[in-house]
N, C-alpha and C. Protein backbone atom coordinates (compact mmCIF):
# COMPACT_ATOMS: atom_id res chain seq x y z
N UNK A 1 110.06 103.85 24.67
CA UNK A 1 111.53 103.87 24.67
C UNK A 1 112.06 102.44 24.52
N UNK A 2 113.18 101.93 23.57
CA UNK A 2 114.14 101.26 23.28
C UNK A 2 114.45 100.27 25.00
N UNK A 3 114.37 99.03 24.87
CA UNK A 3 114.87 98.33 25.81
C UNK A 3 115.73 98.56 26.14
N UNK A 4 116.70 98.29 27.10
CA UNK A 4 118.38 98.66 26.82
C UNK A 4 119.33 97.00 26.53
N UNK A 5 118.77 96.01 26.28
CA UNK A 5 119.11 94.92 25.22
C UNK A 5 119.10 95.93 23.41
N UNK A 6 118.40 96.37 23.55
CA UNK A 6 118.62 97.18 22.11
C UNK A 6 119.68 98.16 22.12
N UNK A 7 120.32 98.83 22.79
CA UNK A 7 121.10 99.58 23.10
C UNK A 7 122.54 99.48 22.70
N UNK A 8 123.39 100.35 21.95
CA UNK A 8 124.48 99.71 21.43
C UNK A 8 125.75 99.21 22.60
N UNK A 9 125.58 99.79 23.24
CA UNK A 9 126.94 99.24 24.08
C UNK A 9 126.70 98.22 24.69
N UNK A 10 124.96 97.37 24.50
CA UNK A 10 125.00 96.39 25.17
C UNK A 10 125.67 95.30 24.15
N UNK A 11 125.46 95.34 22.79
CA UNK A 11 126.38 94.97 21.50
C UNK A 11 127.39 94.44 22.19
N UNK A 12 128.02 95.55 22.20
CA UNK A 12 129.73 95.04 22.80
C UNK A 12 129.76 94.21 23.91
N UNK A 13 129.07 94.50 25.18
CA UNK A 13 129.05 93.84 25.91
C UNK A 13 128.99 91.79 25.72
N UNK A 14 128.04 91.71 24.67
CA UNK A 14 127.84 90.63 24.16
C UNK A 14 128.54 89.98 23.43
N UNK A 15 129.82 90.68 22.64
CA UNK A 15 130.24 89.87 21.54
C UNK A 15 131.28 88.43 21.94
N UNK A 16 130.97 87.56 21.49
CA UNK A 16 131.72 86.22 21.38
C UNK A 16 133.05 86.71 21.36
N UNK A 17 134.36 86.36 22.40
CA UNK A 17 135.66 86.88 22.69
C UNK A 17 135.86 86.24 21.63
N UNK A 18 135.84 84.62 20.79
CA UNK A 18 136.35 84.21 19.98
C UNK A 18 136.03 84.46 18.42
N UNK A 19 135.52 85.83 18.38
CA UNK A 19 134.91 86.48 17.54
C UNK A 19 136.25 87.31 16.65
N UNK A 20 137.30 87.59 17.90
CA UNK A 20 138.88 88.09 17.56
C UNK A 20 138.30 89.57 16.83
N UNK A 21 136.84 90.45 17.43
CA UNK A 21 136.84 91.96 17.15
C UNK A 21 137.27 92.67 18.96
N UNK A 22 137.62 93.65 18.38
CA UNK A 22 138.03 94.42 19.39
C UNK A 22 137.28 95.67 19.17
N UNK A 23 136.41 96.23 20.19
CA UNK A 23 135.86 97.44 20.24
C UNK A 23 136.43 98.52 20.47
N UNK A 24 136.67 99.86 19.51
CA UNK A 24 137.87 100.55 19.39
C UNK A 24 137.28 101.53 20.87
N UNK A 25 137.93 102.11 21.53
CA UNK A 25 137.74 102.94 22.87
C UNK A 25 136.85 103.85 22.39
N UNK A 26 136.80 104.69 21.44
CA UNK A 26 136.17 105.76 20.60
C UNK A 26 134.43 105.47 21.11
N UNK A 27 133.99 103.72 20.50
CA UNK A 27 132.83 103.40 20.17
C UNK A 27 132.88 103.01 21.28
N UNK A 28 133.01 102.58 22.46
CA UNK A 28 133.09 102.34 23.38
C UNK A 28 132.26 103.85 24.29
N UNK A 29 133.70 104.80 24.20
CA UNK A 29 132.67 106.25 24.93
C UNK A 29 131.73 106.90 24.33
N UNK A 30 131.12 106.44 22.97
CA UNK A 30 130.33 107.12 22.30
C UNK A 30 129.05 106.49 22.59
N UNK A 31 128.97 104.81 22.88
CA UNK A 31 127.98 103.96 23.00
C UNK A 31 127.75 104.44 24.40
N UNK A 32 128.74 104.59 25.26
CA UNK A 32 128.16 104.77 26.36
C UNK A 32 127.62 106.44 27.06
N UNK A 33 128.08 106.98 25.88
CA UNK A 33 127.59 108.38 26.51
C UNK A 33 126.42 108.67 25.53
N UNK A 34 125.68 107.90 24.68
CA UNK A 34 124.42 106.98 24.70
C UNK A 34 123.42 106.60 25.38
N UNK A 35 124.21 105.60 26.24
CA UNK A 35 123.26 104.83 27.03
C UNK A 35 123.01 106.02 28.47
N UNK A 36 124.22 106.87 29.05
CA UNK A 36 123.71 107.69 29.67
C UNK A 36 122.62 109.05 29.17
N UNK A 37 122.19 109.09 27.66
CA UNK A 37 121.28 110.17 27.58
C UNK A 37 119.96 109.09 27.53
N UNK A 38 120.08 107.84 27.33
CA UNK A 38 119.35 106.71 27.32
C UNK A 38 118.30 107.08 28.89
N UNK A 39 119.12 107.08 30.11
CA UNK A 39 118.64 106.94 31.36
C UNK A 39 118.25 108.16 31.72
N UNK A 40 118.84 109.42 30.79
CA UNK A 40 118.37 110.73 31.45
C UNK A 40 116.69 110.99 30.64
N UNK A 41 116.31 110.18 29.59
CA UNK A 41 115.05 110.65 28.73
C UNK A 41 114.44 109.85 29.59
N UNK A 42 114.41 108.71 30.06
CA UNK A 42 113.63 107.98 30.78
C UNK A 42 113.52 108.67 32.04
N UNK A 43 114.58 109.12 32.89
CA UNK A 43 113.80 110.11 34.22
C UNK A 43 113.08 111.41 33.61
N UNK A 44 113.41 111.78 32.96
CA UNK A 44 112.76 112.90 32.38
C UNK A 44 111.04 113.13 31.87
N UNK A 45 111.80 111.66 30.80
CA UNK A 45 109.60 111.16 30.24
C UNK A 45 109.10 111.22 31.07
N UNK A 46 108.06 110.87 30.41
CA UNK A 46 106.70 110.88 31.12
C UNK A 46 105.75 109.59 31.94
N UNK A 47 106.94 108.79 31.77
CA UNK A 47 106.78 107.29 32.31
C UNK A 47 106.74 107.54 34.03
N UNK A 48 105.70 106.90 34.28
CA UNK A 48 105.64 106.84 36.02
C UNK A 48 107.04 106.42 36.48
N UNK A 49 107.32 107.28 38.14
CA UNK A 49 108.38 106.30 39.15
C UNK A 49 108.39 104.67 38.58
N UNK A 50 107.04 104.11 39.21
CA UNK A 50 107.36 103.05 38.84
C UNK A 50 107.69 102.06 38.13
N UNK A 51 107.21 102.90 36.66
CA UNK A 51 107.70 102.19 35.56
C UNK A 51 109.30 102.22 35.20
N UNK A 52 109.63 103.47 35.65
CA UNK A 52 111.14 104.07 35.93
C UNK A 52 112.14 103.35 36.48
N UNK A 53 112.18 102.87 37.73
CA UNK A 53 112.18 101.81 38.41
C UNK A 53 112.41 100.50 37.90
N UNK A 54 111.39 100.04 37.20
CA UNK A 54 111.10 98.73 36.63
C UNK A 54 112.23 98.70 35.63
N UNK A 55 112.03 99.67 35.28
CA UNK A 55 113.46 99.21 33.56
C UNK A 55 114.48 98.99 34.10
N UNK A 56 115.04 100.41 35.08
CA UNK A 56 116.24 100.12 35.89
C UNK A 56 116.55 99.07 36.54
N UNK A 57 115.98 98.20 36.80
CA UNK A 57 116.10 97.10 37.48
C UNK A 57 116.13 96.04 36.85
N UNK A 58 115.78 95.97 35.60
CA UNK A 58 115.92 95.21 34.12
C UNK A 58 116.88 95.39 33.89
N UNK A 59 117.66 96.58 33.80
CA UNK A 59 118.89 97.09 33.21
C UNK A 59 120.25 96.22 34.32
N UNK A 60 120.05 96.92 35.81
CA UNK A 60 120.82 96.30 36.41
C UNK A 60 121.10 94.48 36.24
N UNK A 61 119.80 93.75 35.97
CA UNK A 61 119.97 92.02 36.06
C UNK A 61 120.75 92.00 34.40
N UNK A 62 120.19 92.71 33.71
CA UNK A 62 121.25 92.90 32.69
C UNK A 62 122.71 92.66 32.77
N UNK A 63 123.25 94.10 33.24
CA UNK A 63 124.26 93.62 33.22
C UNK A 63 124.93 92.71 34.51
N UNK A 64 124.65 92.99 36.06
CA UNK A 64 124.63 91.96 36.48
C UNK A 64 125.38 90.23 36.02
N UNK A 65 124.28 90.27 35.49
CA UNK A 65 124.21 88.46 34.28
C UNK A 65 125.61 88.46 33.52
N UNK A 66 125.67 90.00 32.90
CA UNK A 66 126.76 89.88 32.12
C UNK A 66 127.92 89.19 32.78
N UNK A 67 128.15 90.22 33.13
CA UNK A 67 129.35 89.80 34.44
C UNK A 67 129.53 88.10 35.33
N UNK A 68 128.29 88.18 35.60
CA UNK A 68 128.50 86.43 36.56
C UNK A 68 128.27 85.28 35.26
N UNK A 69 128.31 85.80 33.68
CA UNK A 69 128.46 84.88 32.79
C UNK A 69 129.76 84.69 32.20
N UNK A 70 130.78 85.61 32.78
CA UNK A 70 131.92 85.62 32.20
C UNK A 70 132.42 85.47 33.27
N UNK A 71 132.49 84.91 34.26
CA UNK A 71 132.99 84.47 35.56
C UNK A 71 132.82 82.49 35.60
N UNK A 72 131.47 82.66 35.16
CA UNK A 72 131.31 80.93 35.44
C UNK A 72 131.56 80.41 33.76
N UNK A 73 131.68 80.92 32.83
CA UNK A 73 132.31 80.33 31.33
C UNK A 73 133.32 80.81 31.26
N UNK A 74 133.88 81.55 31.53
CA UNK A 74 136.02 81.78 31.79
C UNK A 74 136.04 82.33 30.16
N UNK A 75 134.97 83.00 30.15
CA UNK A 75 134.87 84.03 28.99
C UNK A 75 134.89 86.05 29.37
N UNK A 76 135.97 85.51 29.34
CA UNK A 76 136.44 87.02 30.71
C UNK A 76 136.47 88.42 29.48
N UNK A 77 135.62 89.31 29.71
CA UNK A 77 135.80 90.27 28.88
C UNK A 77 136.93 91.16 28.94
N UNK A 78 137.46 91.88 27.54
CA UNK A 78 138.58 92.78 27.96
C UNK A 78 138.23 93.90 28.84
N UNK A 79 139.42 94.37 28.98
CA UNK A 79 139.97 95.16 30.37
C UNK A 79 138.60 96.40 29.79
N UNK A 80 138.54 96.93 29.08
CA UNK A 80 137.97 97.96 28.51
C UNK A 80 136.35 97.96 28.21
N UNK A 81 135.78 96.45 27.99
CA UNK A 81 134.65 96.27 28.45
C UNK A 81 134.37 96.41 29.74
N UNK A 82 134.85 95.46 30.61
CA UNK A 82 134.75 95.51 32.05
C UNK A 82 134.68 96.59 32.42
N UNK A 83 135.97 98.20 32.38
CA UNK A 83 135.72 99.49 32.92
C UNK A 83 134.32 99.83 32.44
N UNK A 84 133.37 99.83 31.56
CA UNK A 84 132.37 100.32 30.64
C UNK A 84 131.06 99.19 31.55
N UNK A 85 130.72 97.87 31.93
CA UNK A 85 130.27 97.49 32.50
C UNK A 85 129.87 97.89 33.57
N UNK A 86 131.01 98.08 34.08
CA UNK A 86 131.31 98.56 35.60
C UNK A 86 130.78 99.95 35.79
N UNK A 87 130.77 100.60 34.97
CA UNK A 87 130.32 102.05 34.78
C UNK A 87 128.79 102.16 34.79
N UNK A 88 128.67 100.97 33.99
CA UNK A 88 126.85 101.17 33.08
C UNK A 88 126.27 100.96 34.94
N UNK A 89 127.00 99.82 35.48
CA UNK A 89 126.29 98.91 36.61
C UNK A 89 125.92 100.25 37.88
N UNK A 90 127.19 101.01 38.30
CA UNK A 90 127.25 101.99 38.70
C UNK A 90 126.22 102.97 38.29
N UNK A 91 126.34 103.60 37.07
CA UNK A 91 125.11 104.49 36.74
C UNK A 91 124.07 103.72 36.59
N UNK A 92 123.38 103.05 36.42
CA UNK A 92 121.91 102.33 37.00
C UNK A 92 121.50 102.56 38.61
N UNK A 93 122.87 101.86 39.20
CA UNK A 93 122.40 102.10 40.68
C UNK A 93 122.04 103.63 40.98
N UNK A 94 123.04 104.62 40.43
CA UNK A 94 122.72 105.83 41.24
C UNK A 94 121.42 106.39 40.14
N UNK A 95 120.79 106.12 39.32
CA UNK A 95 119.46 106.30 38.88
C UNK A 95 118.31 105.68 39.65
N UNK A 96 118.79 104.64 40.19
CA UNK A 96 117.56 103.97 40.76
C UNK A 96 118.01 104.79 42.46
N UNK A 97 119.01 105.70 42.69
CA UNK A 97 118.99 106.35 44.48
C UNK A 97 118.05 107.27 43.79
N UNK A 98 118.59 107.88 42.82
CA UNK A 98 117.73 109.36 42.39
C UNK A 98 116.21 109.21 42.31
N UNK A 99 115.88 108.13 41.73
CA UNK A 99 114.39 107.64 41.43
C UNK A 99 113.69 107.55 43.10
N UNK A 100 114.51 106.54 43.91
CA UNK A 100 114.15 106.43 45.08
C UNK A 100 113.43 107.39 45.77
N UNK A 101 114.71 108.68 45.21
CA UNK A 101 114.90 109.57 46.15
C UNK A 101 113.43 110.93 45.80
N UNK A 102 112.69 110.38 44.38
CA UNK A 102 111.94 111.39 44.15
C UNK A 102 110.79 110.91 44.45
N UNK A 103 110.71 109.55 44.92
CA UNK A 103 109.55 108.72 45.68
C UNK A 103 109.35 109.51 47.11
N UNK A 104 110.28 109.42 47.58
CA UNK A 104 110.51 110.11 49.37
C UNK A 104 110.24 111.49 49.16
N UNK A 105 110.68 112.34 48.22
CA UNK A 105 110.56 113.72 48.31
C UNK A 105 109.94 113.95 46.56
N UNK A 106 108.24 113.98 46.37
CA UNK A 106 107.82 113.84 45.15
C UNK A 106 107.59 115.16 44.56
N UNK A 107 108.07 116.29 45.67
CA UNK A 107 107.89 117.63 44.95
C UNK A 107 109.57 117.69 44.31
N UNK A 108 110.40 117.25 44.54
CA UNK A 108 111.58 117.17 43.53
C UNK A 108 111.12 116.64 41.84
N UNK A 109 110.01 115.79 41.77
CA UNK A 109 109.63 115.20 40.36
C UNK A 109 108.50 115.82 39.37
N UNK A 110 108.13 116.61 40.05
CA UNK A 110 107.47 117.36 38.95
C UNK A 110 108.09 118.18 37.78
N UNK A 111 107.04 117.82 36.89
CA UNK A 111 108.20 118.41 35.75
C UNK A 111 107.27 119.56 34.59
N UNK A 112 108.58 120.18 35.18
CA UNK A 112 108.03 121.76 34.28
C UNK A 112 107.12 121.63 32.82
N UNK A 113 106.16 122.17 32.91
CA UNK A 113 105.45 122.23 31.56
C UNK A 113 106.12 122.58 30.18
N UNK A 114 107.40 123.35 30.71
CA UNK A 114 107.98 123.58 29.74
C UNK A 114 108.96 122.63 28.96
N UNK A 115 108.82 121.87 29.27
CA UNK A 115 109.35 120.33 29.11
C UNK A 115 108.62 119.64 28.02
N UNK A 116 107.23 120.06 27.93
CA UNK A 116 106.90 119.66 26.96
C UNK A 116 106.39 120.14 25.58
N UNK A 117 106.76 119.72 24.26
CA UNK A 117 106.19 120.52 23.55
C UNK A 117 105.46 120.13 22.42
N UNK A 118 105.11 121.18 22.01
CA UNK A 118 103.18 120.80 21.13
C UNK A 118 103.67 120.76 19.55
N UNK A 119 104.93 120.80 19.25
CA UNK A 119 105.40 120.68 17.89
C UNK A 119 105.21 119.30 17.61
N UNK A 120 105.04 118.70 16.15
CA UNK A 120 105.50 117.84 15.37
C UNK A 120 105.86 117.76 13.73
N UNK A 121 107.09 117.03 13.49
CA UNK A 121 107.56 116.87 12.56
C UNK A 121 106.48 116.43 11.28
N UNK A 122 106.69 116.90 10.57
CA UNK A 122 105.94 116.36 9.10
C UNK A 122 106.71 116.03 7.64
N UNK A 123 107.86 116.35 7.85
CA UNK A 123 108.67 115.34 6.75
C UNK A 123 109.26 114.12 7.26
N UNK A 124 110.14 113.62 6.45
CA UNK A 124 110.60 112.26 6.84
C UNK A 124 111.75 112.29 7.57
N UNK A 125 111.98 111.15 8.15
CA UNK A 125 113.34 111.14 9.30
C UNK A 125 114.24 111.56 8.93
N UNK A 126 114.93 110.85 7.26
CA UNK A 126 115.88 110.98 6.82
C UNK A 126 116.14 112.21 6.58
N UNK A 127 115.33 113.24 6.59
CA UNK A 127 115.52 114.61 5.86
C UNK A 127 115.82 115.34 7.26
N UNK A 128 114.76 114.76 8.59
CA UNK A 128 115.41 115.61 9.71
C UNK A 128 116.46 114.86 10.14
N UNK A 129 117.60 113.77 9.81
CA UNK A 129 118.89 113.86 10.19
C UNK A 129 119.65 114.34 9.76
N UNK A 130 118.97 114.90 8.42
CA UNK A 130 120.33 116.27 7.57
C UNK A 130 120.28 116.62 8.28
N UNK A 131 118.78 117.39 9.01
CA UNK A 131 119.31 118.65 10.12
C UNK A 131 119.98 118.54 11.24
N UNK A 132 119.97 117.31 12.08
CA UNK A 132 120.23 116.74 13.43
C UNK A 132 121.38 116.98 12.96
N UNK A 133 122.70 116.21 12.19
CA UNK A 133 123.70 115.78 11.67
C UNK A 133 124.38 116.96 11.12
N UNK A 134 123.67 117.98 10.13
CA UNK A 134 124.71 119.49 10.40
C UNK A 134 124.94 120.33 11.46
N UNK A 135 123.77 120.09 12.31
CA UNK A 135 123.78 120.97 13.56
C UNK A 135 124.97 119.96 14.47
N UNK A 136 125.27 118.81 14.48
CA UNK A 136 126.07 118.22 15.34
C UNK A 136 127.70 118.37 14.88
N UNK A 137 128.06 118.37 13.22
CA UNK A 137 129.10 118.57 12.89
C UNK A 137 129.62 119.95 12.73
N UNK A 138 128.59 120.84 12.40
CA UNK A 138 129.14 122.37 12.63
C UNK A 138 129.23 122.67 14.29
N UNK A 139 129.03 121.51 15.54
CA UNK A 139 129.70 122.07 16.46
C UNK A 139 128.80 123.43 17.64
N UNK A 140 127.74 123.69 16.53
CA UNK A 140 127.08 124.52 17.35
C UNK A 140 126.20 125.14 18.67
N UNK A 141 125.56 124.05 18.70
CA UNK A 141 125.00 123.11 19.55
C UNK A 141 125.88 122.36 20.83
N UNK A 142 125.26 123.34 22.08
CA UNK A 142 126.45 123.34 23.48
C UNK A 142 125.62 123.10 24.58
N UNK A 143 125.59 122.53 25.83
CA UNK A 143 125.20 123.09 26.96
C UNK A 143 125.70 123.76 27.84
N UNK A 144 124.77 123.96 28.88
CA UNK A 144 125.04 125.51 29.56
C UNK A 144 126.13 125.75 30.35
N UNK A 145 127.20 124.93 30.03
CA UNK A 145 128.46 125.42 30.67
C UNK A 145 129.09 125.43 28.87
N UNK A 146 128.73 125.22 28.12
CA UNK A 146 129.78 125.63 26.72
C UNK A 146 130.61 124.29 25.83
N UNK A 147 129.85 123.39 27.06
CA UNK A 147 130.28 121.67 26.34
C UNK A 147 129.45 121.48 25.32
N UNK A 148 130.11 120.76 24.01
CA UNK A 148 129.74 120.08 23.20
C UNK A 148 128.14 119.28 23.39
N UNK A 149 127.30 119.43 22.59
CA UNK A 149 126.75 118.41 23.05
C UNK A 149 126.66 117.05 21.79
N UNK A 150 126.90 115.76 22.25
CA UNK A 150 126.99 114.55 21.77
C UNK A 150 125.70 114.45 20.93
N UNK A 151 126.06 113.67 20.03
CA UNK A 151 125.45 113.97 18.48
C UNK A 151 123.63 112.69 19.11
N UNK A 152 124.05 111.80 20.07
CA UNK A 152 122.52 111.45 20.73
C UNK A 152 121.65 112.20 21.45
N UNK A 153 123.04 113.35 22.01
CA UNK A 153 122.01 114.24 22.89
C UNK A 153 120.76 115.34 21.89
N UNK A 154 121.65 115.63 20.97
CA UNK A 154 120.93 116.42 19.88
C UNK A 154 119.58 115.41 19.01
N UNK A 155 120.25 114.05 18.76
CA UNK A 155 118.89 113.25 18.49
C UNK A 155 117.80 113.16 19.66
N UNK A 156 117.67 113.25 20.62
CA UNK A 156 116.84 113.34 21.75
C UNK A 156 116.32 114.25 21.74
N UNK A 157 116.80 115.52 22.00
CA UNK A 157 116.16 117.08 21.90
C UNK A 157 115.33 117.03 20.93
N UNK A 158 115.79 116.44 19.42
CA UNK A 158 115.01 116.44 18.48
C UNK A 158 113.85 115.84 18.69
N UNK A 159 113.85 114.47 19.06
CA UNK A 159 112.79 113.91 19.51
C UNK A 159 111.87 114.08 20.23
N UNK A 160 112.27 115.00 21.72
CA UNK A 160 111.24 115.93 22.45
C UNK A 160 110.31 116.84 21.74
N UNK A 161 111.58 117.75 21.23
CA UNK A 161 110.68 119.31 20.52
C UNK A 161 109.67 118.96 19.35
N UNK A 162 110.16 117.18 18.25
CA UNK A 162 109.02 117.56 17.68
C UNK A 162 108.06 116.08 17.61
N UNK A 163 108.29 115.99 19.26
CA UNK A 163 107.39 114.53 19.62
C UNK A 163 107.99 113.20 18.30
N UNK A 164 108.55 112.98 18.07
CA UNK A 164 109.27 112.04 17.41
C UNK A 164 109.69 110.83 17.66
N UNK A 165 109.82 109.65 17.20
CA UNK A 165 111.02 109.07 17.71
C UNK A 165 111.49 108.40 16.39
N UNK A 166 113.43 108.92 16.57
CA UNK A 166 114.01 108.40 15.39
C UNK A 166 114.59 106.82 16.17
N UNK A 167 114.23 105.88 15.61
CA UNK A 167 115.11 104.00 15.59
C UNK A 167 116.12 104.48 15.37
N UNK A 168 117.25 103.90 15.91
CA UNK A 168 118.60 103.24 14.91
C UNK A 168 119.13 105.10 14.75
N UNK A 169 119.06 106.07 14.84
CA UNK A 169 119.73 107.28 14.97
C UNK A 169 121.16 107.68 14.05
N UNK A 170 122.57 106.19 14.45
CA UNK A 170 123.16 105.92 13.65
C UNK A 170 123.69 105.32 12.60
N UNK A 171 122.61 104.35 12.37
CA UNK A 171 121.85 103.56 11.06
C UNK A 171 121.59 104.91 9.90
N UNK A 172 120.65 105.72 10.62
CA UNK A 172 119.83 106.52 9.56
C UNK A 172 121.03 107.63 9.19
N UNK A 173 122.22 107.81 10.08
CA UNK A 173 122.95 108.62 9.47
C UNK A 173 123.37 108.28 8.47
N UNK A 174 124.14 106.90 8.85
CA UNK A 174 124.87 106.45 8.02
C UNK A 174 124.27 106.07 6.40
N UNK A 175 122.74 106.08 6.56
CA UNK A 175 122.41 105.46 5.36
C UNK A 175 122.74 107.39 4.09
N UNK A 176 123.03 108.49 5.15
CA UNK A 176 122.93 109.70 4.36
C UNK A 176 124.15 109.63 3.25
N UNK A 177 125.31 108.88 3.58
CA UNK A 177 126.37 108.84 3.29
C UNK A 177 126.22 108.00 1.69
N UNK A 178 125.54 107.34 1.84
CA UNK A 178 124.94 106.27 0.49
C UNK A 178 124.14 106.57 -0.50
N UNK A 179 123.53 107.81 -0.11
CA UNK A 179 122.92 108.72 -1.16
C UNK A 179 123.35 109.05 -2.56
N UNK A 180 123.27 108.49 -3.96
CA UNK A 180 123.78 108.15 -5.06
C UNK A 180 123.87 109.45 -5.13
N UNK A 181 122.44 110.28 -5.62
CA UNK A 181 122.34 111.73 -6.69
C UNK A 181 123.39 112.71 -5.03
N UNK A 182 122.73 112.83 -4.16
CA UNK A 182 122.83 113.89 -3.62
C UNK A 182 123.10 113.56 -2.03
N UNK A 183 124.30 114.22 -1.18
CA UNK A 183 124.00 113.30 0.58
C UNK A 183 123.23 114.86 1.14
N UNK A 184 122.52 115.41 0.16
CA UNK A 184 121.86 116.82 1.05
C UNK A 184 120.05 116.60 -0.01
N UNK A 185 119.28 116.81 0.27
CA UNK A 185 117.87 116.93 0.39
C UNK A 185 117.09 118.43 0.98
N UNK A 186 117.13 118.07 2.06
CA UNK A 186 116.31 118.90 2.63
C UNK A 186 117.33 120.20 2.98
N UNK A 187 118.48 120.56 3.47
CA UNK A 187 118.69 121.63 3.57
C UNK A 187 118.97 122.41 2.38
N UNK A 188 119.34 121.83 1.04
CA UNK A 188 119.21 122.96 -0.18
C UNK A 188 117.29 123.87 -0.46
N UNK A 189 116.54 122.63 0.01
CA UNK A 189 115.32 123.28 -0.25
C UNK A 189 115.23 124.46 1.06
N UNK A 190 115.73 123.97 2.16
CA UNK A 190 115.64 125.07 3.53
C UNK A 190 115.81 126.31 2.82
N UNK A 191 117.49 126.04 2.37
CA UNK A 191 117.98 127.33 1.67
C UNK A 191 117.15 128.28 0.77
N UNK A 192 116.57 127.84 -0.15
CA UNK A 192 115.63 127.82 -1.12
C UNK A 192 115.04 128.70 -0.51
N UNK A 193 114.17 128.29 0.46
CA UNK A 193 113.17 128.82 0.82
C UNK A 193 113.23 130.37 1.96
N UNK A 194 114.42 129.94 2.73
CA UNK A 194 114.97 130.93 3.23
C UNK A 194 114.71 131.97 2.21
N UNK A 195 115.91 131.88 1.43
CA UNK A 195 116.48 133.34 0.44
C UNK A 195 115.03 133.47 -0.13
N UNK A 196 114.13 132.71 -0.65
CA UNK A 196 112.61 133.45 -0.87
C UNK A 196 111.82 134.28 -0.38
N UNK A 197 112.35 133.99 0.67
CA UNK A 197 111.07 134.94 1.89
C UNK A 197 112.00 135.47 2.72
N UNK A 198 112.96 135.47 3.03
CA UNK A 198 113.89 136.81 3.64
C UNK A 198 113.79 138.26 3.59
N UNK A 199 113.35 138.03 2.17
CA UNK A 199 113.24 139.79 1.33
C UNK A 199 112.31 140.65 1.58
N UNK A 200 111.26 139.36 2.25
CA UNK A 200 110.07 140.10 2.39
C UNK A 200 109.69 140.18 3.94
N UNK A 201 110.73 139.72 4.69
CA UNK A 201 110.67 139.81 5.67
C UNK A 201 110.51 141.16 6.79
N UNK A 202 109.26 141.22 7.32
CA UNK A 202 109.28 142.60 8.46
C UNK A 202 108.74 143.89 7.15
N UNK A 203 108.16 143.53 5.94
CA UNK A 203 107.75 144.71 5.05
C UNK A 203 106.07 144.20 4.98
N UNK A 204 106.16 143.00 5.37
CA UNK A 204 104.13 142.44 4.84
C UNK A 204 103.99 142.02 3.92
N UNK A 205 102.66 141.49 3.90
CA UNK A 205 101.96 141.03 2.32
C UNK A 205 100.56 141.67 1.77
């Protein structure tokens, strides 16, 4: 897993005030509801407590630093970083009670077999973010109370079910958009293949 120096909202966190960009609120809750599916794959993996632990505590001097660097250089971040700081700093701590807390009570951390799975991908990334990327804009794709789920949460799932890992997630979308001949690939062949074998579906060979 991705450091969380690699992480986009740590981006923002970083940028030079005399840089005169402003991070629109949008990218702001999108980076950070990110970095929270960021901390939920890491309790989840398969990485020991203690390694668990260890990042979180990387993460906290992280931002930490941030903060007591814009205090002693009078490079004071906007109001809107700071709420988002303040947030990240907060959710670290209560990951590292939860972590604590599955140290003290270790039958809370076992994790269902069903958690893991024996699939893997065999085409290329770019072709499974057509799929990631229609399944996120048609909306379909919810959790179990009927919420949306965020277009990282769906890159993650992906990454579980078929042992994967996509870099850069919104890099590789974006590169779909730049596609000269065609911004679709792989789901016209899906189609294809669908309507081929539909017909013969539930009659045999």
């Amino acid at each position: 897993m991705k450091p969380f120096t690699e992480c986009r909202i740590f981006s923002y966190f970083t940028l030079p005030p005399d840089q005169g960009r402003t991070v629109p609120a949008e990218e702001f809750s999108s980076s950070y509801s990110e970095y929270e599916q960021y901390l939920y794959d890491l309790a989840t993996g398969p990485v020991s407590i203690a390694e668990r632990l260890r990042r979180l505590l990387h993460d906290r001097v992280e931002l930490a630093s941030l903060k007591r660097r814009s205090v002693r250089t009078g490079q004071v971040h906007t109001p809107l970083a700071e709420f988002y700081l303040d947030k990240c700093l907060l959710l670290v701590e209560a990951e590292m009670e939860l972590a604590n807390f599955s140290v003290q009570h270790p039958e809370t951390s076992e994790t269902p077999p069903s958690l893991f799975s024996s699939l893997h991908w065999k085409g290329t990334l770019v072709n499974l973010m057509e799929l990631i990327s229609s399944l996120d804009y048609s909306g379909l794709v919810t959790d179990g109370n009927g919420r949306r789920i965020s277009f990282a949460g769906i890159v993650s799932a992906f990454e579980k079910l078929f042992n994967v890992s996509i870099p850069k997630p919104y890099d590789l979308r974006a590169d779909l958009s730049r596609r000269k001949k065609s911004c679709s690939v792989l789901l016209p062949k899906l189609k294809e293949a669908y309507e081929k074998n539909i017909v013969n579906c539930g009659i045999g060979k």
